[in-house]
C-alpha atoms as a PDB file:
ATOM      1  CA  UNK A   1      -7.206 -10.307 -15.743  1.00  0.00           C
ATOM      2  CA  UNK A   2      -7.930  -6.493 -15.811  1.00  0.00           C
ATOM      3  CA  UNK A   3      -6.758  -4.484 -18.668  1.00  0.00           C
ATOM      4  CA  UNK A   4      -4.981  -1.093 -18.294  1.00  0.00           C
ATOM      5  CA  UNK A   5      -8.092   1.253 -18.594  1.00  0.00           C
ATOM      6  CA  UNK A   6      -9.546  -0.937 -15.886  1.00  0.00           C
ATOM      7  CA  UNK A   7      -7.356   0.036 -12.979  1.00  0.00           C
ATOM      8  CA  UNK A   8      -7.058   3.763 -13.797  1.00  0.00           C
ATOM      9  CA  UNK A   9      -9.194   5.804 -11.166  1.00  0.00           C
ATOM     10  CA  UNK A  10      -9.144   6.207  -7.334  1.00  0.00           C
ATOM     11  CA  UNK A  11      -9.075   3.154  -5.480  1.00  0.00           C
ATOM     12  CA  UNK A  12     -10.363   2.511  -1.292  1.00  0.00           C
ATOM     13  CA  UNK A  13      -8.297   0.358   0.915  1.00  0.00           C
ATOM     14  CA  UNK A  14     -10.691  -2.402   2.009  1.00  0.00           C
ATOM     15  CA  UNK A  15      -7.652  -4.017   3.692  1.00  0.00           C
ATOM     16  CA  UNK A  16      -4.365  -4.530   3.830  1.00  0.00           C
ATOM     17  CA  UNK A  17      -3.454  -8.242   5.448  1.00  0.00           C
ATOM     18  CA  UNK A  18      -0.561 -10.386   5.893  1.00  0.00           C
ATOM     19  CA  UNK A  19      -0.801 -13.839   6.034  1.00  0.00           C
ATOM     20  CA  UNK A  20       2.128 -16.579   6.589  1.00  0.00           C
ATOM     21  CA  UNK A  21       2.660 -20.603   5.565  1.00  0.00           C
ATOM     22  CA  UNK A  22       3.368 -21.618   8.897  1.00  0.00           C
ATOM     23  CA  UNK A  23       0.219 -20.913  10.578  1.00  0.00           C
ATOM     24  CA  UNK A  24       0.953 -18.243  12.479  1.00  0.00           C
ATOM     25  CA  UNK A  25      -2.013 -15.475  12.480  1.00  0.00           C
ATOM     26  CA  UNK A  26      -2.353 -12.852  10.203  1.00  0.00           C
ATOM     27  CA  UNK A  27      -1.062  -9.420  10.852  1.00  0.00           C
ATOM     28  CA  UNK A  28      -2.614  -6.266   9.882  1.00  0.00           C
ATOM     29  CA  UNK A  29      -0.012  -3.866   9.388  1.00  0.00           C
ATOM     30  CA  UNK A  30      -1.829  -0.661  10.346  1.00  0.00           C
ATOM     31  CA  UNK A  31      -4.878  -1.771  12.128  1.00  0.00           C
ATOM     32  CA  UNK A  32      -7.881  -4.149  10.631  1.00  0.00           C
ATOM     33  CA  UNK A  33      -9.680  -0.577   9.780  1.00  0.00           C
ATOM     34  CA  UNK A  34      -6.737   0.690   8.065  1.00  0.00           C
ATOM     35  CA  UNK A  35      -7.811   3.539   5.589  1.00  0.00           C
ATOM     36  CA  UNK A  36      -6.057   3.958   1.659  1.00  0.00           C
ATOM     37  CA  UNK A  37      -6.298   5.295  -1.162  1.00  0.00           C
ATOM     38  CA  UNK A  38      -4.448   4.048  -4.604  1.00  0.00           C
ATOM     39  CA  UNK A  39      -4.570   6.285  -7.698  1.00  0.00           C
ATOM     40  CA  UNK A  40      -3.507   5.171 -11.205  1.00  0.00           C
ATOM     41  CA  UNK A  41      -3.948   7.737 -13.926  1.00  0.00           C
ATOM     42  CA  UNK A  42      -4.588   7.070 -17.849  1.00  0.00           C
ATOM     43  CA  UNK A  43      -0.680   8.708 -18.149  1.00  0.00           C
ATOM     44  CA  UNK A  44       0.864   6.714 -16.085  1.00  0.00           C
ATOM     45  CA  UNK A  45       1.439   8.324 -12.610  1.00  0.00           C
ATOM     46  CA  UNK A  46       0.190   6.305  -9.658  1.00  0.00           C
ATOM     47  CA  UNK A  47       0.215   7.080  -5.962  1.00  0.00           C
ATOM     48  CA  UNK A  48      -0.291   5.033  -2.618  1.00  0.00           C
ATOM     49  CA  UNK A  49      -1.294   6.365   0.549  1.00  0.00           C
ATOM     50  CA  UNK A  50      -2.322   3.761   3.527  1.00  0.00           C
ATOM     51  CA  UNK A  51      -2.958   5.129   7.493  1.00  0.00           C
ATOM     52  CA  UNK A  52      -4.369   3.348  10.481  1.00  0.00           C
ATOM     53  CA  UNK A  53      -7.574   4.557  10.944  1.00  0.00           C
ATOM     54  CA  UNK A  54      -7.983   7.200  14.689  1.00  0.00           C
ATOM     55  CA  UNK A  55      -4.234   8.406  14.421  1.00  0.00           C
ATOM     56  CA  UNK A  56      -2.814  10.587  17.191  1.00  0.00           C
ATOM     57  CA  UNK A  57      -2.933  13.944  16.765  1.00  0.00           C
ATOM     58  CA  UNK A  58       0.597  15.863  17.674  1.00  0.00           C
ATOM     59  CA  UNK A  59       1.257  18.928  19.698  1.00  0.00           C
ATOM     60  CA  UNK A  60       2.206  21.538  16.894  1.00  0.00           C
ATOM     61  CA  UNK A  61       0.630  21.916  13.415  1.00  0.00           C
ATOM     62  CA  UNK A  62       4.687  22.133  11.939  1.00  0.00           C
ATOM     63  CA  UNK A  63       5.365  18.675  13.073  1.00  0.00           C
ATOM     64  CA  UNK A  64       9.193  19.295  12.506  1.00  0.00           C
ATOM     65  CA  UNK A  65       8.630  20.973  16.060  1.00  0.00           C
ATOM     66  CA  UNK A  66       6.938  17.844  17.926  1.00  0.00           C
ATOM     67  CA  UNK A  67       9.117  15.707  20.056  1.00  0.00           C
ATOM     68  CA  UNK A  68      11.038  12.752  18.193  1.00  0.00           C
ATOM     69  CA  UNK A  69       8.232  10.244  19.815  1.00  0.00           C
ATOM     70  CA  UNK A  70       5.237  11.820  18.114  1.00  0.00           C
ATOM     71  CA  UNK A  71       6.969  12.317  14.773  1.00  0.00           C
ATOM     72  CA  UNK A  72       7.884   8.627  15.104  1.00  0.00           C
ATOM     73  CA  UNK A  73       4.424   7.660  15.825  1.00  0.00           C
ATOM     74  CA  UNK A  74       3.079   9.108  12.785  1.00  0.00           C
ATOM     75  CA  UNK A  75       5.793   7.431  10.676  1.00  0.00           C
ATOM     76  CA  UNK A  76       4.782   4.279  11.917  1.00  0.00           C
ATOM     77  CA  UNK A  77       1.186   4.482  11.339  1.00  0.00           C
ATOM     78  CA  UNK A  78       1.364   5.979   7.424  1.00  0.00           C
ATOM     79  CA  UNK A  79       2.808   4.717   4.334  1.00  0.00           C
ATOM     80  CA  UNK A  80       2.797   6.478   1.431  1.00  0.00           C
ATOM     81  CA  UNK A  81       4.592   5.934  -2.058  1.00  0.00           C
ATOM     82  CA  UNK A  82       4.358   8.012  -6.108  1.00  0.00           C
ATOM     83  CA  UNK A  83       6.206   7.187  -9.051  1.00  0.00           C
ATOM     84  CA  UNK A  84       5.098   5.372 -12.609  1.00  0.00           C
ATOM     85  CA  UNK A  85       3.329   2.696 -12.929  1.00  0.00           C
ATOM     86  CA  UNK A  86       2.665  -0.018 -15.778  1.00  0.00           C
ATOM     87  CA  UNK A  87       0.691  -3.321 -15.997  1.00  0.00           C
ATOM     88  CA  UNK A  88       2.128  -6.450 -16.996  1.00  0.00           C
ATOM     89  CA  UNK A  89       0.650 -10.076 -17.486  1.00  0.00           C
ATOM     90  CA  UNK A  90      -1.210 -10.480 -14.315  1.00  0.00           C
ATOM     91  CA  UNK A  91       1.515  -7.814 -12.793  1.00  0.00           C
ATOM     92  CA  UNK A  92       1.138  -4.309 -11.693  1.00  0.00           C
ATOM     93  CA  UNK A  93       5.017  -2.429 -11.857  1.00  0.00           C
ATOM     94  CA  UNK A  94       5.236   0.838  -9.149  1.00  0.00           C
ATOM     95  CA  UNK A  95       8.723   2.240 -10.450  1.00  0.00           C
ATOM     96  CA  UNK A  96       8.985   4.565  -7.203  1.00  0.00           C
ATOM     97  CA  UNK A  97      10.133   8.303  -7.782  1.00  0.00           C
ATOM     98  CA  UNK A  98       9.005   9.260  -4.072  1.00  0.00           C
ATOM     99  CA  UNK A  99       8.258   7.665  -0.908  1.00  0.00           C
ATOM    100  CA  UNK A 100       7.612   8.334   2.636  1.00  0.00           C
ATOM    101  CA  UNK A 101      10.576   5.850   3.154  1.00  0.00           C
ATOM    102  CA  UNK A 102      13.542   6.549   1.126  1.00  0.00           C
ATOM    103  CA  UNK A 103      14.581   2.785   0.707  1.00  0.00           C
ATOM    104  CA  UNK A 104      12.080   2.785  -1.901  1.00  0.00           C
ATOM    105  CA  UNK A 105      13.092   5.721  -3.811  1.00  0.00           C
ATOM    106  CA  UNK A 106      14.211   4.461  -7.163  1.00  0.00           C
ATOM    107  CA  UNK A 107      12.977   0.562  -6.772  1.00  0.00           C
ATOM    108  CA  UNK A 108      10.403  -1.483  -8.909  1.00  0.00           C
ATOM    109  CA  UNK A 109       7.935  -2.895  -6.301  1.00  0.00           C
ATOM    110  CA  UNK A 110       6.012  -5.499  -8.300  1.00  0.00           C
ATOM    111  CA  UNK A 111       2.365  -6.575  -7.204  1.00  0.00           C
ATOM    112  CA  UNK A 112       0.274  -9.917  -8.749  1.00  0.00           C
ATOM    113  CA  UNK A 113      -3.054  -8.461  -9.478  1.00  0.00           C
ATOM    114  CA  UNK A 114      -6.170 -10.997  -8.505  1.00  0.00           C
ATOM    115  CA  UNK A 115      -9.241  -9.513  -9.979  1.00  0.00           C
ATOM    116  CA  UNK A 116     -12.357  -9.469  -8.724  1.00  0.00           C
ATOM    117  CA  UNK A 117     -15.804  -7.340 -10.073  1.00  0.00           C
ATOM    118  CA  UNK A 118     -14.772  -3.297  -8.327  1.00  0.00           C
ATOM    119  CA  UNK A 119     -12.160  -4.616  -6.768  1.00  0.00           C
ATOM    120  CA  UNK A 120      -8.372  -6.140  -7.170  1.00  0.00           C
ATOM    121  CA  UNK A 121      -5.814  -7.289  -4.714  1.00  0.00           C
ATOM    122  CA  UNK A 122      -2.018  -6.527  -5.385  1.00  0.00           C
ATOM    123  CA  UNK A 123      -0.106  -9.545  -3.641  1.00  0.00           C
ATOM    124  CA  UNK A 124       3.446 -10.222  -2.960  1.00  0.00           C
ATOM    125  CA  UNK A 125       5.219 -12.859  -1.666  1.00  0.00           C
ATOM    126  CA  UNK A 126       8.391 -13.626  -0.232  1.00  0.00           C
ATOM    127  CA  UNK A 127      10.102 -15.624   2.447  1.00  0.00           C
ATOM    128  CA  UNK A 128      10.481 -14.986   5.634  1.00  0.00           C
ATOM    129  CA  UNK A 129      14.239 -16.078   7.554  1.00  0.00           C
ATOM    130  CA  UNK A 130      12.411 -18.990   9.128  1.00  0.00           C
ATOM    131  CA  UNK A 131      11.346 -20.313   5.759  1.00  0.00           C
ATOM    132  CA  UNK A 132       7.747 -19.489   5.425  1.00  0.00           C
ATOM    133  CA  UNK A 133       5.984 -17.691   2.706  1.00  0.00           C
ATOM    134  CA  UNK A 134       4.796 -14.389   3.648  1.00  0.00           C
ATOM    135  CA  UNK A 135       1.748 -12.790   1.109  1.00  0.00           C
ATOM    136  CA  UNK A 136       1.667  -9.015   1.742  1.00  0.00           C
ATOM    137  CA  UNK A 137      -2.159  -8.051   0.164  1.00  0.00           C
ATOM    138  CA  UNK A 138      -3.742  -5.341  -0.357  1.00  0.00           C
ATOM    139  CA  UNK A 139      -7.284  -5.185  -1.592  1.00  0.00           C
ATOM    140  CA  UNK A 140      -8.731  -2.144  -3.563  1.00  0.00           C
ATOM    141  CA  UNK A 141     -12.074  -1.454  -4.363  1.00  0.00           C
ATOM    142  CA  UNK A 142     -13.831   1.392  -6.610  1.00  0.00           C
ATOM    143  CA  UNK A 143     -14.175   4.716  -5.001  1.00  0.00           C
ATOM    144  CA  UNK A 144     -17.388   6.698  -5.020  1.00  0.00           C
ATOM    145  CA  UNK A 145     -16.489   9.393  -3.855  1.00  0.00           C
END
């Protein structure tokens, strides 16, 4: 299990995958080359960016002036999240202060943390309404650059 100092840096997205209990094949929520970046500072700020890799370009640098279809098109292929974050036994705790969507504003998204030499995975797991487990991971390793 990593301690605190050992997750504080910049983090790449290797991938992001989701995998289910009932066999059904896993998903990759933006793309199998999916790009990231996770930072966790030694004060206790973190933030999360994730993107499918080749996105769309949109027709005006302001994008408050593209059409509703492009502006939707970039929401679905970004995620981003900042807040606080703390490490607990074998838990990471994101206590969001701002997010790309505003459902997570103000919510404690807990992670497991599986360890591995420059890298970790943050996992969560829940149920899906047909029953199965779902386990949403991301894995992290160290950035060089």
């Amino acid at each position: 299990m990593p301690e605190r100092d050992d997750l504080v840096g910049a983090w790449e997205l290797e991938s992001w995958r989701i995998s289910f209990s009932d066999g059904r094949e896993d998903t990759f929520p933006h793309g199998a080359d999916a790009q990231g970046q996770l930072i966790y500072d030694a004060s206790g700020r973190m933030a999360v960016t994730v993107s499918a890799a080749g996105r769309s370009r949109v027709s005006d640098e302001n994008i408050r002036k593209t059409p509703v279809e492009e502006r939707s098109g970039a929401f679905d292929t970004f995620f981003h999240y900042a807040g606080r974050w703390n490490l607990g036994e074998g838990e990471v705790y994101h206590d969001v202060e701002l997010s790309m969507n505003p459902n997570f504003v103000g919510t404690r998204q807990v992670r497991g943390v599986e360890w591995g030499e420059g890298k970790f995975t943050l996992v969560e797991t829940s149920t899906t309404r047909s029953g199965a487990v779902m386990r949403n991971q991301l894995t992290w390793r160290t950035s060089h650059s």
